[in-house]
Protein backbone atom coordinates (compact mmCIF):
# COMPACT_ATOMS: atom_id res chain seq x y z
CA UNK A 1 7.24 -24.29 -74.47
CA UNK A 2 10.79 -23.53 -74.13
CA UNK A 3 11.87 -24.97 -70.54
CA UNK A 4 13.77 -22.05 -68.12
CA UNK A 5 16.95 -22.99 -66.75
CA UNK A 6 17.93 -20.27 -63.79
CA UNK A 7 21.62 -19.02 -64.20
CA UNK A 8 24.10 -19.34 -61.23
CA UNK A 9 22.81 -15.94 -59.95
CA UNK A 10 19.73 -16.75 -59.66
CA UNK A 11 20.02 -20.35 -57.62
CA UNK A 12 22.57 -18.20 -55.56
CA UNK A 13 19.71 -15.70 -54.48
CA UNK A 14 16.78 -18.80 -54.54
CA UNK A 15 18.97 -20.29 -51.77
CA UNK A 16 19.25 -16.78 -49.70
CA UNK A 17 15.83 -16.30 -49.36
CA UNK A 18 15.06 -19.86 -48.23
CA UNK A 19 17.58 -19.64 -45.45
CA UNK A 20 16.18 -16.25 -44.36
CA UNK A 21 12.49 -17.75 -44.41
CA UNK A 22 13.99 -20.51 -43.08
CA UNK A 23 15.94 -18.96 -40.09
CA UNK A 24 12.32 -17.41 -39.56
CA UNK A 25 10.24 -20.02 -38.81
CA UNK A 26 12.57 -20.99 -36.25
CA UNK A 27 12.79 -17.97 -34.64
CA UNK A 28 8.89 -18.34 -34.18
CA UNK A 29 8.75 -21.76 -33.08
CA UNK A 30 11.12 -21.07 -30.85
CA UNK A 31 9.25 -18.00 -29.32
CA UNK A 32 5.92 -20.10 -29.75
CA UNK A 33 7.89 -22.44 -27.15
CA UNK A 34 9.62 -20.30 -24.63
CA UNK A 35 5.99 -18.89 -24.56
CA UNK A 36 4.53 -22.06 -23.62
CA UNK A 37 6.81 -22.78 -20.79
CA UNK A 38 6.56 -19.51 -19.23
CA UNK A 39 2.52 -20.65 -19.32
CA UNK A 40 3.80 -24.07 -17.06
CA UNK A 41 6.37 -22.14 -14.90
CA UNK A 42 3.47 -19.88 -13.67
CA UNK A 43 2.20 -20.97 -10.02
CA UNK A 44 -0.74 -23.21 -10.36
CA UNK A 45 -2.62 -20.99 -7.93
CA UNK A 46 -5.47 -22.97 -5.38
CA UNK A 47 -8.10 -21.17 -4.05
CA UNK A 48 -10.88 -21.90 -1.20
CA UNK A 49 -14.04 -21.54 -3.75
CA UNK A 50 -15.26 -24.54 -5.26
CA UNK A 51 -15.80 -22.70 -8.19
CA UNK A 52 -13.73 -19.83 -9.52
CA UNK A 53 -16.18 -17.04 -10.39
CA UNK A 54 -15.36 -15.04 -13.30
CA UNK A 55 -13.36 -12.11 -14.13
CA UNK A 56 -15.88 -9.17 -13.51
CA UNK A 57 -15.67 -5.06 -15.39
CA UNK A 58 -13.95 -2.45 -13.83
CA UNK A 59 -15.36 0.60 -13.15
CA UNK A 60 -16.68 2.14 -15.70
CA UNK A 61 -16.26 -0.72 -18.05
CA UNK A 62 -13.79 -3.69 -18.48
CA UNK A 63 -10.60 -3.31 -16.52
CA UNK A 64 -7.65 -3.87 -19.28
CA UNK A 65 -4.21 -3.39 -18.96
CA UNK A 66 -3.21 0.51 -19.42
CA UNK A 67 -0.77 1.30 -22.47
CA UNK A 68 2.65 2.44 -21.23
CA UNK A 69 3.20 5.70 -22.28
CA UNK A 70 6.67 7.44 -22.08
CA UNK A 71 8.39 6.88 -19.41
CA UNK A 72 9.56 9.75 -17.00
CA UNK A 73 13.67 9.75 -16.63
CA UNK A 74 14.71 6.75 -13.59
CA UNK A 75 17.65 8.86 -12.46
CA UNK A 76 21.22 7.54 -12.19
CA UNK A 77 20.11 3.96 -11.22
CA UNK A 78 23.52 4.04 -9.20
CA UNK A 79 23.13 7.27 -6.85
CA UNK A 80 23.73 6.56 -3.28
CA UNK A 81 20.63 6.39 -0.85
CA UNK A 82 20.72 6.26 2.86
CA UNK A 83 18.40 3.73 4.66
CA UNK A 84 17.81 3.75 8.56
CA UNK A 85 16.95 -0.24 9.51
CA UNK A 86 16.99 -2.21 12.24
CA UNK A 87 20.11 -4.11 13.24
CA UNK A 88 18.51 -7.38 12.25
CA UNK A 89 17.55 -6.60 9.28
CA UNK A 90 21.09 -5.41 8.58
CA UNK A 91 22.68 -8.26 9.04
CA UNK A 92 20.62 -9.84 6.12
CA UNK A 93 21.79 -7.14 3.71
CA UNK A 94 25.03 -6.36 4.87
CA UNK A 95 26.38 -7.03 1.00
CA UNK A 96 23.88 -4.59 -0.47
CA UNK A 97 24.65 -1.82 1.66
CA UNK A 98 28.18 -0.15 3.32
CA UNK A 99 29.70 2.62 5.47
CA UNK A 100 26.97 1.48 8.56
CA UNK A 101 26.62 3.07 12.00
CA UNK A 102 24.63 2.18 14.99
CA UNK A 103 22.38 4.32 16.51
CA UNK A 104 18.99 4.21 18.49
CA UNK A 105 15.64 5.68 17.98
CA UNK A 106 14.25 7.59 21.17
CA UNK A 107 12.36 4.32 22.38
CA UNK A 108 15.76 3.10 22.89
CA UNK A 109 15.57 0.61 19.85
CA UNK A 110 19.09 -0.14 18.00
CA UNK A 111 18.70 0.81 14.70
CA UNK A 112 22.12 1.13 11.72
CA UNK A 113 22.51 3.64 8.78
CA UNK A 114 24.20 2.75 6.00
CA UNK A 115 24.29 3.83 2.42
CA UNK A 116 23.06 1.78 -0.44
CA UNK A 117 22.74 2.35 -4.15
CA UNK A 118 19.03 3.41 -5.55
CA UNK A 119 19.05 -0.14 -8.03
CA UNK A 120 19.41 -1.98 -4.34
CA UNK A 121 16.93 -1.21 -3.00
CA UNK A 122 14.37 -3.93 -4.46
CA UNK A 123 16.73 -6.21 -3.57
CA UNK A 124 16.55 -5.24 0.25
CA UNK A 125 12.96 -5.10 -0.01
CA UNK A 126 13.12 -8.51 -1.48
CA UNK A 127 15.61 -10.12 1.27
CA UNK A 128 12.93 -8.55 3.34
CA UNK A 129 9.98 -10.34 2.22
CA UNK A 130 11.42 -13.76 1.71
CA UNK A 131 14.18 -14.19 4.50
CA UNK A 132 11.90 -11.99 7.85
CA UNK A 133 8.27 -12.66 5.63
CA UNK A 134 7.01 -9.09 6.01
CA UNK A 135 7.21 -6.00 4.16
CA UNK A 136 9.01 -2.46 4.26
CA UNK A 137 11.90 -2.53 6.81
CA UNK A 138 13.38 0.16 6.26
CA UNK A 139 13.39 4.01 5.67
CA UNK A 140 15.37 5.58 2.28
CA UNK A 141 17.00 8.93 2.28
CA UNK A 142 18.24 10.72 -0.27
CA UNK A 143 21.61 11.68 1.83
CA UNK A 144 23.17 10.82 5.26
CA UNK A 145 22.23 14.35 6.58
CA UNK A 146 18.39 13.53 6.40
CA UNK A 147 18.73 9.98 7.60
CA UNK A 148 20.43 11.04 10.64
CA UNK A 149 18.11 14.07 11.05
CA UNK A 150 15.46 11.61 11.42
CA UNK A 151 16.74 9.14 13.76
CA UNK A 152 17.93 11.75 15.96
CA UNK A 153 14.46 13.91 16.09
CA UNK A 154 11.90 10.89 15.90
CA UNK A 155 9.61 10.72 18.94
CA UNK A 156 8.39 7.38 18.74
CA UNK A 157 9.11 6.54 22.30
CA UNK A 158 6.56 9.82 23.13
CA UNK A 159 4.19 8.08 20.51
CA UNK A 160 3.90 4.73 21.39
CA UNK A 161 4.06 5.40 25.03
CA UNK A 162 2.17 8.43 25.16
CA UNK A 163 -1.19 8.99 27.73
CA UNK A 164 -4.11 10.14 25.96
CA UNK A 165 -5.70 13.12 27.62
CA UNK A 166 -8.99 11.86 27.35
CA UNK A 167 -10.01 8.17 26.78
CA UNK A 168 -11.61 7.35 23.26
CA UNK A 169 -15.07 6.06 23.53
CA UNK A 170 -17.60 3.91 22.34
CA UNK A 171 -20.77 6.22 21.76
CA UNK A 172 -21.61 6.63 18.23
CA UNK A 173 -23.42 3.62 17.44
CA UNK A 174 -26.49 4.85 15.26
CA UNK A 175 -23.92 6.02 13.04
CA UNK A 176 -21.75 3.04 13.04
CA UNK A 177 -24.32 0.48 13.11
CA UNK A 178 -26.23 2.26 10.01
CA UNK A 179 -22.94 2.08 8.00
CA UNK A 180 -21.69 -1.85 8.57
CA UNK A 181 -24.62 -3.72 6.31
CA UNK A 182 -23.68 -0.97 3.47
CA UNK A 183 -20.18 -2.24 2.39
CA UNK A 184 -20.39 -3.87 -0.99
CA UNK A 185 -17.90 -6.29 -2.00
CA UNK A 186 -18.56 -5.89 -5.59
CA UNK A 187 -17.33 -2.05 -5.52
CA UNK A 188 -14.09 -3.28 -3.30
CA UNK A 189 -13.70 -6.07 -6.33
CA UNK A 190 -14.02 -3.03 -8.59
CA UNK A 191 -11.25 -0.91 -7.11
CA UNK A 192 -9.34 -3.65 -6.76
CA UNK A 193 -9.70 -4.85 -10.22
CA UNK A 194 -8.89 -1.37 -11.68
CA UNK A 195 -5.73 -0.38 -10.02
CA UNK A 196 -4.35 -4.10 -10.70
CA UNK A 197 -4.87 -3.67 -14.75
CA UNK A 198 -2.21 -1.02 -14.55
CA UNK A 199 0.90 -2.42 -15.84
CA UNK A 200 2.44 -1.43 -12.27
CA UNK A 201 1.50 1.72 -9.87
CA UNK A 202 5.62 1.74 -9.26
CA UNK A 203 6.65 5.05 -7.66
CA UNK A 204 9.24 6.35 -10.82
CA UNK A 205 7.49 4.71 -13.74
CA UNK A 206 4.50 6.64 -15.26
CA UNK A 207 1.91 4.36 -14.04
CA UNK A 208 2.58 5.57 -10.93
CA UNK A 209 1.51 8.80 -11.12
CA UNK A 210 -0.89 8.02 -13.88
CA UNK A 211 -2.99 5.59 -11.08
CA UNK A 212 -2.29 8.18 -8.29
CA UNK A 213 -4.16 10.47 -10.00
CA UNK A 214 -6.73 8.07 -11.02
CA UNK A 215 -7.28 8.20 -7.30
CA UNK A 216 -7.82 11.60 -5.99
CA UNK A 217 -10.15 12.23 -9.32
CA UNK A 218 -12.60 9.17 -7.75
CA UNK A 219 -12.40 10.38 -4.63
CA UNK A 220 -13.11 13.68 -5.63
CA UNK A 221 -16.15 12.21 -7.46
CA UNK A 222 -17.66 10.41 -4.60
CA UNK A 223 -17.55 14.41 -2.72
CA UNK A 224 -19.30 15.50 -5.70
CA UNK A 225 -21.13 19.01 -4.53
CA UNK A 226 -19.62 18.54 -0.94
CA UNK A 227 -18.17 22.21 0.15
CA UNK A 228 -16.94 21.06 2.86
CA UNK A 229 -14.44 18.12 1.27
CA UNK A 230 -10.92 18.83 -0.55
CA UNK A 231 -8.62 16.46 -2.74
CA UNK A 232 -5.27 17.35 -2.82
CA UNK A 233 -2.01 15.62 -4.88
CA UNK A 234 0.56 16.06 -2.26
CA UNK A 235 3.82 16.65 -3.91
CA UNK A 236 6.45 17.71 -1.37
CA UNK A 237 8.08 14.24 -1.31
CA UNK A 238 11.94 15.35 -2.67
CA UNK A 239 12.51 11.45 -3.12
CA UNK A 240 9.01 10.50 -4.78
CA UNK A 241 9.73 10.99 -8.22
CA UNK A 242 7.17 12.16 -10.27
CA UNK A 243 4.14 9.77 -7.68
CA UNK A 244 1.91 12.28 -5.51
CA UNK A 245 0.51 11.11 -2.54
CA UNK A 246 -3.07 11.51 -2.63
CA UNK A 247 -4.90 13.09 0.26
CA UNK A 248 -8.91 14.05 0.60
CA UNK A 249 -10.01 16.28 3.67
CA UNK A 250 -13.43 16.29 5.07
CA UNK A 251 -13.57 19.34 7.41
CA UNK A 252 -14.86 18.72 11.30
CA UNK A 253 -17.21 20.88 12.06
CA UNK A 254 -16.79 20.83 15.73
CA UNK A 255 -13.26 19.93 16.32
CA UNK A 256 -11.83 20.98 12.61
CA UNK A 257 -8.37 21.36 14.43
CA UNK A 258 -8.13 17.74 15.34
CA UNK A 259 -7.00 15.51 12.82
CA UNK A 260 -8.15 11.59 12.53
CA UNK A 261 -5.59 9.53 9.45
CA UNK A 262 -7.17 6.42 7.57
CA UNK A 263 -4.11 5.53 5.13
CA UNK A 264 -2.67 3.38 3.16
CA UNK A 265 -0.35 3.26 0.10
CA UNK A 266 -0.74 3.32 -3.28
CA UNK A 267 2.63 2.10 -5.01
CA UNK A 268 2.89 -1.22 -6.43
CA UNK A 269 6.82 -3.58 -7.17
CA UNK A 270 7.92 -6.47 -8.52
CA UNK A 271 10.41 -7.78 -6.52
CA UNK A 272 12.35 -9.70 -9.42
CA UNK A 273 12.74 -6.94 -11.89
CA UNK A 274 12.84 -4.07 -9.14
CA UNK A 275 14.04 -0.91 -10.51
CA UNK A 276 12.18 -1.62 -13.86
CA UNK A 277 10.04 1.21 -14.68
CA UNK A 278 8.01 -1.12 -17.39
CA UNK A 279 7.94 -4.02 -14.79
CA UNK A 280 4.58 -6.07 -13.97
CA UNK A 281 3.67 -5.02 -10.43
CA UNK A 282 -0.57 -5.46 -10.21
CA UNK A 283 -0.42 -5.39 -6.58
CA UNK A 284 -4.18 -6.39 -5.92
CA UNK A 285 -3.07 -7.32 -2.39
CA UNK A 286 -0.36 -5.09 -1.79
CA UNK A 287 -1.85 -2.86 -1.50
CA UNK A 288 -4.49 -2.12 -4.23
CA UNK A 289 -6.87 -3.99 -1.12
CA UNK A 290 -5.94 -1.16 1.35
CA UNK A 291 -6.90 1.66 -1.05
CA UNK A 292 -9.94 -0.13 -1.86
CA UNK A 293 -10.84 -0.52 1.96
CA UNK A 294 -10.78 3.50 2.19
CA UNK A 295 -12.76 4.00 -1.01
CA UNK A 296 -15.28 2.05 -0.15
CA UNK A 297 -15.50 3.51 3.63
CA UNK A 298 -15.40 6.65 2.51
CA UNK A 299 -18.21 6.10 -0.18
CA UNK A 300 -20.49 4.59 2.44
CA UNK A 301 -19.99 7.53 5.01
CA UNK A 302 -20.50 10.80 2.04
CA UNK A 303 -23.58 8.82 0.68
CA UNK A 304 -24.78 8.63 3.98
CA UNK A 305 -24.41 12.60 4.27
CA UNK A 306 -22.04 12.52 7.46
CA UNK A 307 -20.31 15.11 8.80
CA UNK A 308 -17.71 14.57 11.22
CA UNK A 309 -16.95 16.69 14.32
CA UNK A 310 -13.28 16.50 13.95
CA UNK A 311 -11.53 16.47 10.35
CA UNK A 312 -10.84 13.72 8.61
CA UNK A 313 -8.10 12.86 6.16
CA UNK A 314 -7.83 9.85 3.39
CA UNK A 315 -4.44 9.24 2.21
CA UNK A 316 -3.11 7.58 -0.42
CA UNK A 317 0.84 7.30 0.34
CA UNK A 318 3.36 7.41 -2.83
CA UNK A 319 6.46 5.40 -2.62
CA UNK A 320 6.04 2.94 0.41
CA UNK A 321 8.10 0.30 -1.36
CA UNK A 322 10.82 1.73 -1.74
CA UNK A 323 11.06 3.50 2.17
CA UNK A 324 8.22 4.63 3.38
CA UNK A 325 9.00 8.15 1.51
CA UNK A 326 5.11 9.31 0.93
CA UNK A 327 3.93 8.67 4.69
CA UNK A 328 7.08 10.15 6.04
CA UNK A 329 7.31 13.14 4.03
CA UNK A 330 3.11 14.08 4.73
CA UNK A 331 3.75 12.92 8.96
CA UNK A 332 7.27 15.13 8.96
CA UNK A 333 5.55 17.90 7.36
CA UNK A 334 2.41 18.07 9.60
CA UNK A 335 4.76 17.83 12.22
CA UNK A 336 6.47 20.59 11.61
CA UNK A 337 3.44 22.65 10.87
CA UNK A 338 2.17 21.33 14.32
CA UNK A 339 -0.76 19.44 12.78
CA UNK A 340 -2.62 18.08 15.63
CA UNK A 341 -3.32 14.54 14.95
CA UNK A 342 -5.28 12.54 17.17
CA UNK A 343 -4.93 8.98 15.82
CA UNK A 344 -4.07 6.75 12.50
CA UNK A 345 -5.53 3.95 10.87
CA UNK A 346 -3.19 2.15 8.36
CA UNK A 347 -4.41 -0.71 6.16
CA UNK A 348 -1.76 -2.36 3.95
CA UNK A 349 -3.14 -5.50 2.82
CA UNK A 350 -6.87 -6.73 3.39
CA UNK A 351 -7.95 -9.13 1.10
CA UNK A 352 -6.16 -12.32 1.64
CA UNK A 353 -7.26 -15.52 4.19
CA UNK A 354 -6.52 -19.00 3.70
CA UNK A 355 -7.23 -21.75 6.14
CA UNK A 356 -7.70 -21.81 9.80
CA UNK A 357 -6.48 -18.51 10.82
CA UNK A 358 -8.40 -15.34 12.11
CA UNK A 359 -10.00 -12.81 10.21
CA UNK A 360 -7.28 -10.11 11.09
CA UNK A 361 -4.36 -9.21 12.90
CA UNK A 362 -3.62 -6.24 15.37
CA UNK A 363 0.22 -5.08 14.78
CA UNK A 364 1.60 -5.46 18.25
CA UNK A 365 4.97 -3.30 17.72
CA UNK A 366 5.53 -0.04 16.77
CA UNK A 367 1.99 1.58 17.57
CA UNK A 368 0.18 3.39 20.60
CA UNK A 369 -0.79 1.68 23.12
CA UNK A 370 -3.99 3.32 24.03
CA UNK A 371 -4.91 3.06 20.24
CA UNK A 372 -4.36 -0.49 19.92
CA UNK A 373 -6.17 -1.17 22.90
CA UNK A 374 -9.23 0.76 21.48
CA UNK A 375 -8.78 -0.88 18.39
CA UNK A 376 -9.35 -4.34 20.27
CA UNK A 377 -12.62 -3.31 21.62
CA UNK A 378 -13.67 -1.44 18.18
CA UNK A 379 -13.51 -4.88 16.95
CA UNK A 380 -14.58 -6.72 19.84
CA UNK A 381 -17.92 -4.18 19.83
CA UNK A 382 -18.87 -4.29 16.44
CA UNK A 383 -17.09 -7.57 14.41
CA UNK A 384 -17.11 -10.36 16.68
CA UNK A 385 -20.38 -10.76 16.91
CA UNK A 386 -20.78 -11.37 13.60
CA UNK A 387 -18.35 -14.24 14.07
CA UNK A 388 -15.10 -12.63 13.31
CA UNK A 389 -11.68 -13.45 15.07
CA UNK A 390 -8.54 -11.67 15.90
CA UNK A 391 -4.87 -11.98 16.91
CA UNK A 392 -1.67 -10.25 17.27
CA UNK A 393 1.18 -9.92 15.36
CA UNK A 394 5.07 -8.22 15.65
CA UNK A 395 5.51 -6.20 11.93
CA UNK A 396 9.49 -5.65 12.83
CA UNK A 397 10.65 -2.19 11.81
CA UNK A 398 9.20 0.46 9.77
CA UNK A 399 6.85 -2.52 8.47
CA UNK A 400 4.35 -0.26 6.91
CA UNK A 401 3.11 3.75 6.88
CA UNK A 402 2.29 3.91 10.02
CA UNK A 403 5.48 3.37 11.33
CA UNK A 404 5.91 7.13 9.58
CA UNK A 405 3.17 8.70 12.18
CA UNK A 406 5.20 6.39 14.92
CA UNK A 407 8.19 8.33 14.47
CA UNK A 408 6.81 11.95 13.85
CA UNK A 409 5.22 11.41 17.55
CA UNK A 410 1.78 10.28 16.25
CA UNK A 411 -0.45 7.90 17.55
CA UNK A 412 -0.81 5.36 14.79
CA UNK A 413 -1.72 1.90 14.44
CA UNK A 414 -2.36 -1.31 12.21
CA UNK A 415 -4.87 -3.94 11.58
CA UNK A 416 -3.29 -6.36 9.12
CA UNK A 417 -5.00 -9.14 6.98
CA UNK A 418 -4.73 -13.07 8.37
CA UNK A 419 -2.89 -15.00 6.11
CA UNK A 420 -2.59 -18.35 6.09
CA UNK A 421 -1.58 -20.73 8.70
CA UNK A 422 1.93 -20.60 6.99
CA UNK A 423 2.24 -17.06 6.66
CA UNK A 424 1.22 -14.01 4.75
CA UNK A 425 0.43 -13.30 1.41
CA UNK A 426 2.61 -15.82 -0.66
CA UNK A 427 2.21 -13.49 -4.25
CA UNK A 428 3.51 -10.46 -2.74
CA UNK A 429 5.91 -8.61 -4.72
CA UNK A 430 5.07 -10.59 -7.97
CA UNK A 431 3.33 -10.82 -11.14
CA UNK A 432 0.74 -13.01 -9.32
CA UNK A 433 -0.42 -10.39 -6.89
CA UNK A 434 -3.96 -10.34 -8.71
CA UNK A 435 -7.69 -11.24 -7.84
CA UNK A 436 -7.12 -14.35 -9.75
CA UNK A 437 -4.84 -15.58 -6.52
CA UNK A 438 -7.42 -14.53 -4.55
CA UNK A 439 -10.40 -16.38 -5.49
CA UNK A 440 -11.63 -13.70 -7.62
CA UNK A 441 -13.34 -12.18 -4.62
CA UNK A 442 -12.94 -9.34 -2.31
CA UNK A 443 -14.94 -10.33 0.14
CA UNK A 444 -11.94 -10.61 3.27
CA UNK A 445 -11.99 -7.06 2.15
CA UNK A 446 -15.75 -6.56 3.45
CA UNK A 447 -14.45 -7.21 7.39
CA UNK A 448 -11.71 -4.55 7.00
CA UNK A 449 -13.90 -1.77 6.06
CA UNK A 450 -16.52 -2.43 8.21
CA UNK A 451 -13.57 -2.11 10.90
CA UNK A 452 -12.58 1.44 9.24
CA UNK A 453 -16.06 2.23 9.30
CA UNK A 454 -16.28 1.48 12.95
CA UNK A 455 -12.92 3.56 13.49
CA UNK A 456 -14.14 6.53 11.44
CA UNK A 457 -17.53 6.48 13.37
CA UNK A 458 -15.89 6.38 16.37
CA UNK A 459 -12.70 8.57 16.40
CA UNK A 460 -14.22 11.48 14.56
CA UNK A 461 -17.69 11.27 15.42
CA UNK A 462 -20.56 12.94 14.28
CA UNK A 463 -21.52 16.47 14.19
CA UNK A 464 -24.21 17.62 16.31
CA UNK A 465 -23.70 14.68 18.61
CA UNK A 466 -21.51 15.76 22.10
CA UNK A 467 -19.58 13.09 23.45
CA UNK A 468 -16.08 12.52 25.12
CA UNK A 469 -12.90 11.69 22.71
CA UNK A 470 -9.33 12.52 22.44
CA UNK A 471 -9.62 16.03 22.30
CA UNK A 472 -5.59 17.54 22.52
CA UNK A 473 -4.30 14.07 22.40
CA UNK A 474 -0.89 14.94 20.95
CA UNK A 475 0.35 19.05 20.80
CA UNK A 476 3.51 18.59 18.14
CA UNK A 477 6.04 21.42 19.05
C-alpha cells in the first residue's frame, strides 16, 4: 500500500477544523457550567410541610410553560411618565424621577408629582418592595395633565370618611354558611398553577393579554347558560398596552343599580429585569393567589345557583405593577358614569403564612371605615371560630387596587395575607414567586375565599330574601 503524505494545504485546513471543534467544546463546557451555578445561586427555599407534595396538572391537563409568541411593540422605553406618590416614598427615588411638586390629596395627605421615564418604573417598584417592604406606591400617568387631574379631583377624604346610609348587616347566613365547607383547595392550586406556567402575565408583553383572556373565557365557562351573567375585556385603559382588565357581571335582581367589587389584579413583574417583555414573572403569590381566591368564590356561589339582590362585579385589573392603571381607569370611569358602588373587596396576595403570625391582615390605611369595621366582624362571625386569627396592618400609599376605588370616592377595602413574623412574601417580584415556595399548597388560600364568600353573601345578598344593607351608600356626581 502506498503510504499518503498530506500536502501543506491540507495540514493547514486539518489544524482549522480542530481549533473550531476545539473552540466548541469549550463554549459548551463553559455553558454546561454557568448553568450549574445558576442551579446553586437559586434560593434554597424551606417550607413548613414535612414533606413536599408533588407538582400537581393544571387545568385541563399539565400546566407547562406557554411558548412566547411575538411580542407586541414596548414603546419608546424612554417616554416620560408622571407618577403621583407619597412624599416618603419620594425621597427613596428621588434619582429615578425629576421636575417634583408637592401637593395633597383631599384627605389632606402630602403627596409629590414628578416625572419619570417608562424603563424606571420597575426600578421604583423595586425600591418599593425592598427599602418600605410592600407593594405598588404609586400611581403612573401618561402626562402631567392627568396626574394632576387626579390629585386634584380624588375624593378619598369623602371615601374613607364617609357615613353609610344604612348599616351593613349580618343576616344571610343559610347562604353563607352553605358556601364555606365548599372551597376546594385543589381548584385554588389549579388556578394558581396555571397562570404561574405563563412565562410572565406582564402588562406590555403578550402573555399579558394572552392570560387575561385566559381569564374572562373561564369565568365565562363557570356562567355557562346563566342569562343573567356577562364577561367583558375592559379596554379603555390609554396606558395598559395591549392587557384588558377582565370584568364578569352577575345582575341583582332586586337592587341591580347597586354595585358590590371583589377585585384583584392580574399582571405579573420581575423586579430585576423590569421592562423585559420576555422576562420570568410567575407571580403565584402576587397575585395569581388573588385571582384564584375570586375564581374559586365565584365557582362555589354559580354552582350553588345564587342570585344576588344587588349586582355583582369580578374584576381582574390589568397593569397594577406598573401604577395601578387597570383599577384606576375601571373606578374613574364608573365614576364618571355615576356607577353607584356600594363597597370593594380587594385581594392581592393570599396564599403565603409562615410561622407564628395570624391568618390575615385587615389594611388599616387608605379604606372606609365603616367597611373595615364590617369586615372585622365578617371575620369575627364566620372564621374565628374555626380557629382563625387576625391583625392590622398600614399598606402606605396607593399599596394595591383598592386604593383606585379610595380615590374615585368609593368605599373599598383590603384583607391581606400574614406573612411571616419577618415580613411579607420574601419571593415577590422574582423568578421564585411559584407554588414550589409555597409548599406546593394553596391551602392559606382556602381562609381567604371563605372570607370573600362571607363578603359576597353578605354585601349583595340573596334574592328573594328582604333584609337591611347599604342601599344609596355612595351617589357619585
Amino acid at each position: 500500500m502506498k503510504l499518503f503524505l498530506p500536502g501543506p494545504l491540507t495540514l493547514l485546513l486539518c489544524l482549522l477544523i480542530g481549533l473550531v471543534l476545539l473552540r466548541s467544546d469549550i463554549g459548551r463546557t463553559a455553558l454546561a457550567t454557568t448553568s450549574a451555578m445558576a442551579r446553586s445561586n437559586a434560593p434554597q427555599v424551606t417550607v413548613d410541610t414535612d414533606t413536599p407534595s408533588p407538582r400537581r396538572d393544571g387545568i385541563g391537563g399539565t400546566a407547562t410553560p406557554t411558548a412566547a409568541p411575538a411580542l407586541p411593540s414596548q414603546g419608546d422605553p424612554f417616554a416620560p411618565v408622571y407618577i403621583v406618590t407619597s412624599q416618603d416614598t419620594w425621597q427613596g427615588i428621588r434619582g429615578l424621577a425629576r421636575e417634583a411638586v408637592t401637593r395633597h390629596d383631599s384627605a389632606g395627605t402630602p403627596l409629590v408629582i414628578a416625572e419619570s421615564r417608562a424603563d424606571r418604573l420597575g426600578e421604583i417598584s423595586h425600591y418599593v418592595h425592598v427599602n418600605e417592604r410592600r407593594c405598588g406606591g404609586y400611581f403612573a400617568f401618561p402626562n402631567r395633565a392627568q396626574a394632576e387631574d387626579f390629585v386634584r379631583g380624588g375624593r378619598a377624604k369623602q371615601a374613607m370618611t364617609h357615613k353609610l346610609l344604612a348599616a351593613y348587616t349580618l343576616d344571610n347566613q343559610a347562604t353563607v354558611n352553605r358556601w364555606l365547607p365548599q372551597v376546594q383547595e385543589r381548584n385554588l392550586y389549579d388556578t394558581i398553577n396555571h397562570l404561574s406556567s405563563y412565562r410572565n402575565r406582564y402588562f406590555a408583553s403578550s402573555h399579558g393579554k394572552t392570560s387575561a383572556e385566559w381569564i374572562r373565557t373561564h369565568w365565562q365557562s363557570l356562567a355557562a347558560g346563566r342569562d343573567d351573567v356577562t364577561t367583558e375585556l375592559f379596554t379603555a385603559c390609554t396606558n395598559c398596552s395591549t392587557q384588558p382588565s377582565v370584568i364578569l357581571t352577575i345582575r341583582g335582581w332586586d337592587l341591580p343599580d347597586e354595585v358590590v367589587v371583589l377585585g384583584a389584579h392580574l399582571d405579573s413583574i420581575n423586579g430585576a429585569t423590569r421592562n423585559d417583555p420576555d422576562q420570568h414573572a410567575p407571580g403565584a403569590d402576587d397575585d395569581a393567589s388573588g385571582i384564584a381566591t375570586l375564581t374559586e368564590t365565584l365557582r362555589i356561589a354559580l354552582a350553588d345557583g345564587w342570585q344576588p339582590r344587588r349586582t355583582v362585579k369580578f374584576m381582574g385589573y390589568a397593569a397594577e405593577e406598573v401604577g395601578l392603571r387597570g383599577s384606576n381607569a375601571i373606578a374613574q370611569s364608573f365614576r364618571a358614569s355615576g356607577v353607584n358602588v356600594v363597597s370593594v373587596l380587594q385581594v392581592d396576595m393570599t396564599n403565603y403564612k409562615s410561622g407564628a403570625t395570624t391568618d390575615m391582615k385587615l389594611i388599616s390605611d387608605f379604606s372606609n371605615t365603616d367597611l373595615k369595621n364590617f369586615f372585622m366582624t365578617l371575620f369575627d362571625t364566620y372564621l374565628a371560630p374555626m380557629g382563625l386569627t387576625r391583625s392590622n396592618t398600614a399598606c402606605g400609599y396607593a399599596c394595591s387596587d383598592h386604593a383606585s376605588w379610595t380615590n374615585a370616592g368609593y368605599p373599598a377595602a383590603m384583607m391581606f395575607e400574614a406573612g411571616s413574623p419577618n415580613g411579607s412574601f420574601p419571593y415577590i417580584h422574582t423568578p421564585y414567586d411559584t407554588l414550589a415556595t409555597m409548599g406546593e399548597s394553596a391551602q392559606h388560600s382556602v381562609k381567604f375565599t371563605q372570607f370573600a364568600l362571607a363578603y359576597l353573601g353578605e354585601i349583595a345578598k340573596t334574592r328573594g330574601k328582604v333584609t337591611g344593607g347599604p342601599a344609596q351608600v355612595l351617589v357619585v356626581q
